[in-house]
N, C-alpha and C. Protein backbone atom coordinates (compact mmCIF):
# COMPACT_ATOMS: atom_id res chain seq x y z
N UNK A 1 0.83 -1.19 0.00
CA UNK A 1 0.00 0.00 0.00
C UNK A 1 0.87 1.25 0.00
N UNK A 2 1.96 1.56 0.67
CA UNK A 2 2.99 2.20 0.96
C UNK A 2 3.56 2.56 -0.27
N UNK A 3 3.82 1.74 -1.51
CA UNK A 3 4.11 1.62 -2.96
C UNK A 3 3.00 2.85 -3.64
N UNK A 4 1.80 1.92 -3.86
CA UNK A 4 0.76 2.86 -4.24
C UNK A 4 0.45 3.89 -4.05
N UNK A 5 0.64 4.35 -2.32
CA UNK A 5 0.38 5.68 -2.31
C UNK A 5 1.55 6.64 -2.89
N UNK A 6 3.20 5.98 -2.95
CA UNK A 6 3.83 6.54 -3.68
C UNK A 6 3.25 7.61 -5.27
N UNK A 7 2.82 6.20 -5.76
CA UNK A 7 2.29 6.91 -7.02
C UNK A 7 1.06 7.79 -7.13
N UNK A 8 0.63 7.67 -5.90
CA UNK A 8 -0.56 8.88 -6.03
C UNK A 8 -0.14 9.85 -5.53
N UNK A 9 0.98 10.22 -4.82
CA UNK A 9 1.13 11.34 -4.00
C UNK A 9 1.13 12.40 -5.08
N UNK A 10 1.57 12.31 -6.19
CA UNK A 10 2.35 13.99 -7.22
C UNK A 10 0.60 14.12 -7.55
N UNK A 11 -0.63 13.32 -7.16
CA UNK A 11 -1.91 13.57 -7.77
C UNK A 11 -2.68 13.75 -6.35
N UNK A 12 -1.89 14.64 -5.43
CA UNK A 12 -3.05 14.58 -4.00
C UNK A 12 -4.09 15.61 -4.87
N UNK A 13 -3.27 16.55 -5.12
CA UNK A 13 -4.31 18.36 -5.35
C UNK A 13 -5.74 17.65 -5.95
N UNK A 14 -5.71 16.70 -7.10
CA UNK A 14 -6.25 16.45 -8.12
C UNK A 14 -7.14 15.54 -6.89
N UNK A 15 -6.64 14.44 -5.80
CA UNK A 15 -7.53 13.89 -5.05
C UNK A 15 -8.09 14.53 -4.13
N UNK A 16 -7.54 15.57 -3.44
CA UNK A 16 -8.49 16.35 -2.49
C UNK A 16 -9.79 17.74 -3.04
N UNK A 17 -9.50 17.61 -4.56
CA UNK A 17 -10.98 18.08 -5.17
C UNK A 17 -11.80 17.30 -5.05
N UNK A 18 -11.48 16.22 -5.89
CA UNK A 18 -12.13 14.90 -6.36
C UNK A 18 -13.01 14.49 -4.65
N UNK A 19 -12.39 15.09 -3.57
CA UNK A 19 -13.15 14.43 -2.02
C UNK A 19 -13.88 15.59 -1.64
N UNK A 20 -13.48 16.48 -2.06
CA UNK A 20 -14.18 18.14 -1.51
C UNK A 20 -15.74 17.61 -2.50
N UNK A 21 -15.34 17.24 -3.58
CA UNK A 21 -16.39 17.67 -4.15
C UNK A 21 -17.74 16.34 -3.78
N UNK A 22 -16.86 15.62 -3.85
CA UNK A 22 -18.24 14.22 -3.21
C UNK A 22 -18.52 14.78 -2.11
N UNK A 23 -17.97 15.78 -1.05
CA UNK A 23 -18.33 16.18 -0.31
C UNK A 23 -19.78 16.90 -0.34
N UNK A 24 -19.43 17.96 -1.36
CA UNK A 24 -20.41 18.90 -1.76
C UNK A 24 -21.68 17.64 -2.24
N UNK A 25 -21.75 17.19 -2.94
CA UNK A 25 -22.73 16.20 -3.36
C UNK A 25 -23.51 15.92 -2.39
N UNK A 26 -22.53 15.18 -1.34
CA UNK A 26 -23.18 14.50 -0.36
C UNK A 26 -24.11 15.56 0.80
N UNK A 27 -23.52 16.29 0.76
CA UNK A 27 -24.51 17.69 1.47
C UNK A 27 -26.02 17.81 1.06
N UNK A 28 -25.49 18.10 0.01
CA UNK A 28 -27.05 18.67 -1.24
C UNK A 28 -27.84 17.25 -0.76
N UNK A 29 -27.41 15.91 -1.11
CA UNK A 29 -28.20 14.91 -0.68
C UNK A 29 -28.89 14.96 0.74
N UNK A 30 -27.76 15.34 1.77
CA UNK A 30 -28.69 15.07 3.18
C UNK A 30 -29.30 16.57 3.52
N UNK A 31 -29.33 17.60 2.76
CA UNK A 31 -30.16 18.63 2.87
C UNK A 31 -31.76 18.87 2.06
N UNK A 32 -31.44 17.93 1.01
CA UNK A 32 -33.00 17.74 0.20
C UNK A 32 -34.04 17.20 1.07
N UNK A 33 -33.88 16.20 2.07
CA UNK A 33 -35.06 16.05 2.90
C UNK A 33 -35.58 17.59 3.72
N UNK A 34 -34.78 18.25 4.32
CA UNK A 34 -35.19 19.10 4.92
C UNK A 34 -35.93 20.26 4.01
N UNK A 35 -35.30 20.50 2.94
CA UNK A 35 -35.89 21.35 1.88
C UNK A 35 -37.64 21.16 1.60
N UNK A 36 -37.64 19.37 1.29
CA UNK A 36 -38.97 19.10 1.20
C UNK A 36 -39.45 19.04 2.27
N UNK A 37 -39.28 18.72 3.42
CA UNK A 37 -40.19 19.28 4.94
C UNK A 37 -40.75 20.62 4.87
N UNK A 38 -39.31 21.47 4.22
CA UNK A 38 -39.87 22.74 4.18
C UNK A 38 -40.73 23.27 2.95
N UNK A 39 -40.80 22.47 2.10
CA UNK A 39 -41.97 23.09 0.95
C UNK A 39 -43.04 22.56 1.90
N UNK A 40 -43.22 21.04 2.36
CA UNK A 40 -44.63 20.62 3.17
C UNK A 40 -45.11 21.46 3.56
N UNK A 41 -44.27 21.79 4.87
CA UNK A 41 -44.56 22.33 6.52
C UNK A 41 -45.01 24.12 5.48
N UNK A 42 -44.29 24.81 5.44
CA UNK A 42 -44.67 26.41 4.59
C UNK A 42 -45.51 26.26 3.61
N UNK A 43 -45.43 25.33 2.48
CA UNK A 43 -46.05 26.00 1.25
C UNK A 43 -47.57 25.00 1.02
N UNK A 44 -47.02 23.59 1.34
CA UNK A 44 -48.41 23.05 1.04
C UNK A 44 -49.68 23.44 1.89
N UNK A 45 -49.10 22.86 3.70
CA UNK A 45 -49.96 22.98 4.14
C UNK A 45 -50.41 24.29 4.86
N UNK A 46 -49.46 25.07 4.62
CA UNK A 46 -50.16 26.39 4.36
C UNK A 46 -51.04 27.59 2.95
N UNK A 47 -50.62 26.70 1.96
CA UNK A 47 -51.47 26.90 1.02
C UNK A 47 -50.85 28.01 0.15
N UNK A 48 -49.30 28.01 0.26
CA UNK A 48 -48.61 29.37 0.18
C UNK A 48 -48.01 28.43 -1.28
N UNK A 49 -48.60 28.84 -2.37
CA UNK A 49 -47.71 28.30 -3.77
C UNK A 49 -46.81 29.08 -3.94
N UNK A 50 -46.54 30.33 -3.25
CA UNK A 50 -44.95 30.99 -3.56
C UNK A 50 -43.94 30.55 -2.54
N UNK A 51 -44.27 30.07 -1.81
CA UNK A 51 -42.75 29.39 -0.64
C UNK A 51 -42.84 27.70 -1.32
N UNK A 52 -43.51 27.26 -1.54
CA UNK A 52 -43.68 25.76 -2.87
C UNK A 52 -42.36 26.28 -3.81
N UNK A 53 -43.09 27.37 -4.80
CA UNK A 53 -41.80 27.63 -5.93
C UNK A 53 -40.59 28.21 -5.60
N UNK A 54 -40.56 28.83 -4.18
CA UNK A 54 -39.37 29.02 -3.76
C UNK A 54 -38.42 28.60 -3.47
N UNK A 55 -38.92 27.56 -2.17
CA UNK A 55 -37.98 26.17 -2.15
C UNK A 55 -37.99 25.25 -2.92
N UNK A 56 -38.72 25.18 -3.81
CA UNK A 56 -38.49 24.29 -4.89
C UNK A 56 -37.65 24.39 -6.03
N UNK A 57 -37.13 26.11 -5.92
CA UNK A 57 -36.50 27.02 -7.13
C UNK A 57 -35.26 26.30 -6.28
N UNK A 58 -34.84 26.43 -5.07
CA UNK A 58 -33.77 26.35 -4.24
C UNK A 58 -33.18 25.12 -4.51
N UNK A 59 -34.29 24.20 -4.03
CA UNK A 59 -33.91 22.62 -4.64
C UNK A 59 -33.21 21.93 -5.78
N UNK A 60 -33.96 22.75 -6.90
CA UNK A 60 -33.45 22.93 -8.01
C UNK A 60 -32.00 22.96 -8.64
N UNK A 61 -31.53 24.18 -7.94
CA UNK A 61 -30.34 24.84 -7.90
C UNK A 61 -29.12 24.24 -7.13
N UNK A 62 -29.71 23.67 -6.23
CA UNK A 62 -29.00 22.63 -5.27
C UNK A 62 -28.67 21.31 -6.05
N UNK A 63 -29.67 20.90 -6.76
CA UNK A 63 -29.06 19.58 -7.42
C UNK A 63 -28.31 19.86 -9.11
N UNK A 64 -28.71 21.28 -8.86
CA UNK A 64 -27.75 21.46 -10.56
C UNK A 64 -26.17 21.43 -10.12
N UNK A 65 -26.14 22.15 -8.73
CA UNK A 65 -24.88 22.27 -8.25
C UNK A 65 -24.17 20.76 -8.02
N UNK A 66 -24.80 19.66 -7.40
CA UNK A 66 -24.43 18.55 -7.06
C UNK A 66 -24.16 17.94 -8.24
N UNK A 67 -25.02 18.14 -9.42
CA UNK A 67 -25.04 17.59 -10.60
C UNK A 67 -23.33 17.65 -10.87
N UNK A 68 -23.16 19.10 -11.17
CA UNK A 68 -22.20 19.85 -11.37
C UNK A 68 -20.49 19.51 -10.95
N UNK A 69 -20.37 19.24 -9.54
CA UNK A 69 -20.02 18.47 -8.66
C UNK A 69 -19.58 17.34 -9.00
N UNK A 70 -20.55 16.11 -9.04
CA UNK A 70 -20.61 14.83 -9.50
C UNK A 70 -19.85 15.01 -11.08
N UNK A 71 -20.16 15.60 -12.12
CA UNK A 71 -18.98 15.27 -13.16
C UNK A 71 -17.92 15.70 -12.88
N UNK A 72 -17.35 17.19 -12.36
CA UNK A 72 -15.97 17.36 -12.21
C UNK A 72 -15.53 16.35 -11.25
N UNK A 73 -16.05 15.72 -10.32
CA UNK A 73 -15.83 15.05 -9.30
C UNK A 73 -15.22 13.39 -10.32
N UNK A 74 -16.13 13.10 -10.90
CA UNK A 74 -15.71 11.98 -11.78
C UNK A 74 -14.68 12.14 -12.78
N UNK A 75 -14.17 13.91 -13.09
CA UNK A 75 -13.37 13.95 -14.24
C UNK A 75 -11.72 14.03 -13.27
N UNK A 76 -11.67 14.39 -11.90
CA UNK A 76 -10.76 14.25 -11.17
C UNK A 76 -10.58 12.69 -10.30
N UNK A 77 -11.45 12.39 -10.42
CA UNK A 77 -11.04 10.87 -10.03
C UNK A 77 -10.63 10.20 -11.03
N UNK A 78 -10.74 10.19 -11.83
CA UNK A 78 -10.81 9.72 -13.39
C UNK A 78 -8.67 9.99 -13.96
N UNK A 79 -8.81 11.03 -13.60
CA UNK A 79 -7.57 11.76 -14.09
C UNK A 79 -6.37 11.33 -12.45
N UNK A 80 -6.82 11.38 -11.60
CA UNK A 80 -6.04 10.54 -10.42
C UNK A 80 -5.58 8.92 -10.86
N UNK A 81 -7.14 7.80 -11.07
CA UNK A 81 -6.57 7.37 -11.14
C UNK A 81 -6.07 6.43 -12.92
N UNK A 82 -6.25 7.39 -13.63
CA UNK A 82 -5.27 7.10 -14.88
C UNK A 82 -4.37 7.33 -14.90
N UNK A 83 -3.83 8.45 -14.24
CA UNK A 83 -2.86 9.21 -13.97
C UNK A 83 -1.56 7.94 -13.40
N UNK A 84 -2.17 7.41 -12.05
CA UNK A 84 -1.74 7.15 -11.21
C UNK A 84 -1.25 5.51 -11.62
N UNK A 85 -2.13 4.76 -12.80
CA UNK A 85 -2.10 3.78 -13.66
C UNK A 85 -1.44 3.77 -14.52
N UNK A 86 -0.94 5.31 -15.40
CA UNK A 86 0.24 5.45 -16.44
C UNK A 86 1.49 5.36 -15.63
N UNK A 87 1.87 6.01 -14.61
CA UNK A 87 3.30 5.72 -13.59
C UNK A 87 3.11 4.60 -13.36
N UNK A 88 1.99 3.51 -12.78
CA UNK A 88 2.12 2.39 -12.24
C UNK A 88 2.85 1.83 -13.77
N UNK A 89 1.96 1.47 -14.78
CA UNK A 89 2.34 0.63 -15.81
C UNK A 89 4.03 1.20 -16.31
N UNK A 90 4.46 2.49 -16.42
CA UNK A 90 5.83 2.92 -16.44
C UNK A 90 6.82 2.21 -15.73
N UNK A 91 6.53 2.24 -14.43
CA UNK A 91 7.58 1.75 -13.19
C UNK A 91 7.43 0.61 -13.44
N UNK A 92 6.65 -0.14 -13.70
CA UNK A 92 7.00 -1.69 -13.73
C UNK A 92 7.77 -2.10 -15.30
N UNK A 93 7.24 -1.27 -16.58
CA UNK A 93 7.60 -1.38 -17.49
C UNK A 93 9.17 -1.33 -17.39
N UNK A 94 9.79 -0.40 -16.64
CA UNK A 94 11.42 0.08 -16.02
C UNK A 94 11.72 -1.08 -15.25
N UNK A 95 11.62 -1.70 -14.51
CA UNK A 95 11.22 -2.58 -13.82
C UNK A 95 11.82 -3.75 -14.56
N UNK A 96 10.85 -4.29 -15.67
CA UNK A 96 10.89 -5.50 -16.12
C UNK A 96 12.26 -5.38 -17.32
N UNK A 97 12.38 -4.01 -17.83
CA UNK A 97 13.40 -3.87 -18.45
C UNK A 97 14.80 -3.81 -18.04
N UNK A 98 15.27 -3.86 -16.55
CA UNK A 98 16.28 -3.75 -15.89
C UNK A 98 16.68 -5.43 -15.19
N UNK A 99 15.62 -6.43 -15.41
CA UNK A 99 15.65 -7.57 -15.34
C UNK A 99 17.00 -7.89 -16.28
N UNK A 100 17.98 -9.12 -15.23
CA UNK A 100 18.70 -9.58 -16.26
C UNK A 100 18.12 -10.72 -16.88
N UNK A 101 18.69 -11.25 -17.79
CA UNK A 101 18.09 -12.45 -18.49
C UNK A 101 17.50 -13.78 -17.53
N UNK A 102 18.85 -13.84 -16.40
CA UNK A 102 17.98 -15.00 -15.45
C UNK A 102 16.88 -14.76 -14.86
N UNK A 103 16.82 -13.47 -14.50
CA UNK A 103 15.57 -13.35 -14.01
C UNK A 103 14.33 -13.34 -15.30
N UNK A 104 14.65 -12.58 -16.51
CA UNK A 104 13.57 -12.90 -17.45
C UNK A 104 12.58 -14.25 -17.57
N UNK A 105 13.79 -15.11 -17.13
CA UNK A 105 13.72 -16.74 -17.54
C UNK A 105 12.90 -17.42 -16.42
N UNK A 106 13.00 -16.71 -15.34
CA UNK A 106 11.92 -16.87 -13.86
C UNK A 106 10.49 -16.88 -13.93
N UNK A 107 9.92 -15.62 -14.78
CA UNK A 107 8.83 -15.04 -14.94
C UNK A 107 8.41 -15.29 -16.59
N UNK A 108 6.99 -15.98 -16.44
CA UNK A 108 6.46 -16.33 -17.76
C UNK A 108 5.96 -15.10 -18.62
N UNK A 109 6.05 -14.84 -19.48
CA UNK A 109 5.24 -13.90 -20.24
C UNK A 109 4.00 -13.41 -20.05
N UNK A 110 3.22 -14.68 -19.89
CA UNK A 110 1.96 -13.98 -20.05
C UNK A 110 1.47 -13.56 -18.25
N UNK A 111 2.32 -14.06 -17.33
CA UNK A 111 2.21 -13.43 -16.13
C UNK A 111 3.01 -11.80 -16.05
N UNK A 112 4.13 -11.88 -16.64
CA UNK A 112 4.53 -9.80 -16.83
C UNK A 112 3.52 -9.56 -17.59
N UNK A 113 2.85 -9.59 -18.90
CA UNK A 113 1.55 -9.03 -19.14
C UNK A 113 0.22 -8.93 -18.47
N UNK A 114 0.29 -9.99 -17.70
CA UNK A 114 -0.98 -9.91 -17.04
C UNK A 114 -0.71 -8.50 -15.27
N UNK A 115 0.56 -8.47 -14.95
CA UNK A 115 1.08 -7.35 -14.10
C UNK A 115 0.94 -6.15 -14.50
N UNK A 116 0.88 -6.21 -16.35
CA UNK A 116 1.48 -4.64 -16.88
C UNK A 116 -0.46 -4.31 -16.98
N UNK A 117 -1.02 -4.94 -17.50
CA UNK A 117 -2.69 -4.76 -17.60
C UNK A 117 -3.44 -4.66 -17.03
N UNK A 118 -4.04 -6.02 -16.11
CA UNK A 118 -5.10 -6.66 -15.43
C UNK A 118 -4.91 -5.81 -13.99
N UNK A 119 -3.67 -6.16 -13.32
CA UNK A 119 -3.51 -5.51 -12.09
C UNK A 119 -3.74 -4.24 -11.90
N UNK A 120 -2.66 -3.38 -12.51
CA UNK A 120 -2.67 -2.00 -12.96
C UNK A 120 -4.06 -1.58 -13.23
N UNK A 121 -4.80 -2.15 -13.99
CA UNK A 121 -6.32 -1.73 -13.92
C UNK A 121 -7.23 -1.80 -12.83
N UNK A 122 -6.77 -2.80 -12.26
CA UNK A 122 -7.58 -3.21 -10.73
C UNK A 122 -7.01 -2.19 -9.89
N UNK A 123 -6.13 -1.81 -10.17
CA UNK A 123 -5.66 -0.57 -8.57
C UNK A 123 -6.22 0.67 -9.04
N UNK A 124 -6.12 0.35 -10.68
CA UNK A 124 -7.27 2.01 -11.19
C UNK A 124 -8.35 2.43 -10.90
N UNK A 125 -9.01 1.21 -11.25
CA UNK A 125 -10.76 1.07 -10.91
C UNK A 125 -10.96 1.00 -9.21
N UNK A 126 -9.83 0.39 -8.30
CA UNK A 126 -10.31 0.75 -7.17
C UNK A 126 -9.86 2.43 -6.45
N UNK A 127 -9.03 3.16 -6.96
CA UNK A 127 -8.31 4.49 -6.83
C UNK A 127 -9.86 4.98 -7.55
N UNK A 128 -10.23 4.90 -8.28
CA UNK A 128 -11.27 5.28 -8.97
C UNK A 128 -12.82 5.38 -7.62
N UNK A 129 -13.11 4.28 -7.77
CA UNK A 129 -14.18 4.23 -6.94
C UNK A 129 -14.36 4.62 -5.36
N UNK A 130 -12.61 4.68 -5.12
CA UNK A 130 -12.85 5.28 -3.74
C UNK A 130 -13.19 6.42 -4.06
N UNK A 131 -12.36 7.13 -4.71
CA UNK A 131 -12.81 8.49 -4.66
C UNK A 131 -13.77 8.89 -4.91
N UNK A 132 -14.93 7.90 -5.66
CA UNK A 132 -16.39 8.42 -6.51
C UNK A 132 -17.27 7.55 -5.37
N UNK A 133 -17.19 6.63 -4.93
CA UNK A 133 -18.46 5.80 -4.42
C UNK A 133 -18.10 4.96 -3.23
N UNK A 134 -16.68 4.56 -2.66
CA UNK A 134 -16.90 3.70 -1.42
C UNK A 134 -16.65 5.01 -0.27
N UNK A 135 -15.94 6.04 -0.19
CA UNK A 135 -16.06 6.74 0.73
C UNK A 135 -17.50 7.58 0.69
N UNK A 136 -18.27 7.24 -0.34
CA UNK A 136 -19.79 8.24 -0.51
C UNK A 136 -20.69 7.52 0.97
N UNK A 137 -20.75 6.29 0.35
CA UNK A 137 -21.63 5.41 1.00
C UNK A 137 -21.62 5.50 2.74
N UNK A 138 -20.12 5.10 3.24
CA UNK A 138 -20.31 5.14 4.64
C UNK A 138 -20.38 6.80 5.28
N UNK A 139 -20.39 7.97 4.58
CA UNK A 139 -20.24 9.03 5.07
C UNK A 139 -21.72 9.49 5.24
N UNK A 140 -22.44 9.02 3.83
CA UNK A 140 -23.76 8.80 3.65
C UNK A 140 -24.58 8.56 5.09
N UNK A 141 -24.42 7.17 5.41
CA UNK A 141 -25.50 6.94 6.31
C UNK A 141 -24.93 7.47 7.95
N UNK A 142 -23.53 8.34 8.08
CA UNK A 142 -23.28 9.07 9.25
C UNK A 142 -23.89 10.02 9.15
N UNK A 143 -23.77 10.97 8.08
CA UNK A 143 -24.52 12.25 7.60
C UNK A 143 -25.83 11.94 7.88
N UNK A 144 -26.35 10.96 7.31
CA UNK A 144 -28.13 10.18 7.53
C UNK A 144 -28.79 10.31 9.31
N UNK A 145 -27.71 9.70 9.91
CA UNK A 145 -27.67 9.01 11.37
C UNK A 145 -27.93 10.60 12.30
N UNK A 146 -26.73 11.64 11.14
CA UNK A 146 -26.61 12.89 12.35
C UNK A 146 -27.86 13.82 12.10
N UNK A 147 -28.66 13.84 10.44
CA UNK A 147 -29.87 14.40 10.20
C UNK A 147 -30.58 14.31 10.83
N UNK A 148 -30.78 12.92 10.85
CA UNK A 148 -32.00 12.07 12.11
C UNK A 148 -32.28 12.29 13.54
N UNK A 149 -30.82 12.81 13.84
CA UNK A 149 -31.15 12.85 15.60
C UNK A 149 -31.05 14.92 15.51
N UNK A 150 -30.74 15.22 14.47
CA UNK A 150 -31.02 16.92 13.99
C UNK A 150 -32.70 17.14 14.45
N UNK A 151 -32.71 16.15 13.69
CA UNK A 151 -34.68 16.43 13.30
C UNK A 151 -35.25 15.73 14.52
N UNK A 152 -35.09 14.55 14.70
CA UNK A 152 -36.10 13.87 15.79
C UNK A 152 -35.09 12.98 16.69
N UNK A 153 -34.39 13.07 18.05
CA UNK A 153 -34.11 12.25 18.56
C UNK A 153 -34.12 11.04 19.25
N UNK A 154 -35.50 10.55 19.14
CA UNK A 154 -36.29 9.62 19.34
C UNK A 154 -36.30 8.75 18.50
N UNK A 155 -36.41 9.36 17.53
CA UNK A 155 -36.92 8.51 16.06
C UNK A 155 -35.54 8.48 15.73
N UNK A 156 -34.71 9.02 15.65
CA UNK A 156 -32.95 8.51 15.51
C UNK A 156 -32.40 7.50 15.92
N UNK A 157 -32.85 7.54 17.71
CA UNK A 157 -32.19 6.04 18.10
C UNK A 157 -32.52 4.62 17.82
N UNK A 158 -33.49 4.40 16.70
CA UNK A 158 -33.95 3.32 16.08
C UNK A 158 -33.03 3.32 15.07
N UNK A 159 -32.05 4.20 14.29
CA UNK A 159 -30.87 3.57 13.53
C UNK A 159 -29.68 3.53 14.10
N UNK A 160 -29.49 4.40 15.16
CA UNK A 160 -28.21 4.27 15.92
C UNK A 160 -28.31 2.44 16.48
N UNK A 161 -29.19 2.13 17.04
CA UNK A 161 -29.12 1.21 17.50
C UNK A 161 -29.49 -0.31 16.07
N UNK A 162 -30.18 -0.14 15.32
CA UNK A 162 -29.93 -0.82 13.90
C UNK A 162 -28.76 -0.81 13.13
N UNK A 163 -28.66 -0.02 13.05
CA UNK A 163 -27.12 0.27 11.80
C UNK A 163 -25.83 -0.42 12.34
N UNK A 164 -25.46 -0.51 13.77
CA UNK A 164 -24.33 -1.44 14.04
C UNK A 164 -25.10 -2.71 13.63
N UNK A 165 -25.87 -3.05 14.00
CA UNK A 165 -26.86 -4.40 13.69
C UNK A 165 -26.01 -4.86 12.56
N UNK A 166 -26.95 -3.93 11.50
CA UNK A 166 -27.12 -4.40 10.12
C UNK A 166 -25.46 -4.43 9.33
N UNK A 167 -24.24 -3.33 9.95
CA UNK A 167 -22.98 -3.53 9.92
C UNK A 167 -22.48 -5.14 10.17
N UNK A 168 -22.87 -5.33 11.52
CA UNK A 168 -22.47 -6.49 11.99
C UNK A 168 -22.69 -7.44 10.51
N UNK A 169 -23.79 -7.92 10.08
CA UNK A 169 -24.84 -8.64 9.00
C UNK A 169 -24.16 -8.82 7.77
């Protein structure tokens, strides 16, 4: 792991957008419930169709932003970890070329190809997805957990006390 993060380090700038911005995403997500409480609670059941199109104008604007977000967010994860997959496939390419012949004679062919490709892609696609979708998820249902006891503390401690559960599971 110590290796890998080598090769990502010259691409932090490019990864700490790429996390700012799932950040931003993830906001807009755990703030849309409250938004629609607040068209309910003001506009419906008060009968007010201008606080409806208001917060609904707001809403709007909120998910163009997340929208917004979500591609640069994918075009910097994207560029991390290709980035980070062209040095990998380099260094090993240097690597296999500094091999003397006995050692050539150690290692089968289609196993150094399958190192220079298959692997290298697997550390891409996972450099990739952290940054777009496995750190989304568990921040997700903390953000979820802290809304919940925001809004109703009662009605919160039915996931505080579920969610290790369903972790455990």
């Amino acid at each position: 792991m110590k290796i890998i993060w080598s090769y990502i380090r010259p691409y932090r700038f490019a990864m700490w957008i790429a996390i700012f911005l799932m950040f931003v995403e993830l906001v807009v997500e755990l703030i849309h419930p409250l938004l629609l409480a607040k068209i309910i609670d003001d506009g419906i059941m008060q009968n007010d169709l201008q606080s409806v199109l208001y917060w609904g104008a707001i809403m709007v604007g909120l998910s163009f932003i997340a929208f917004i977000a979500g591609i640069v967010n994918s075009f910097y994860a994207g560029h991390v970890s290709q980035s980070t997959g062209l040095d990998l496939r380099n260094g090993l390419y240097d690597k296999v070329q500094a091999f003397s012949f006995a050692n050539l004679q150690k290692f089968q062919t289609s196993s150094l190809i399958t190192r220079l490709t298959n692997d290298v892609t697997q550390i891409q696609n996972t450099i990739f997805m952290s940054l777009r979708i496995m750190l989304r998820a568990p921040l997700l249902v903390v953000g979820g957990v802290i809304m919940a006891l925001f809004i109703n503390v009662q009605l919160a401690m039915f996931l505080v006390v579920t969610i290790p559960i369903l972790i455990v599971f």
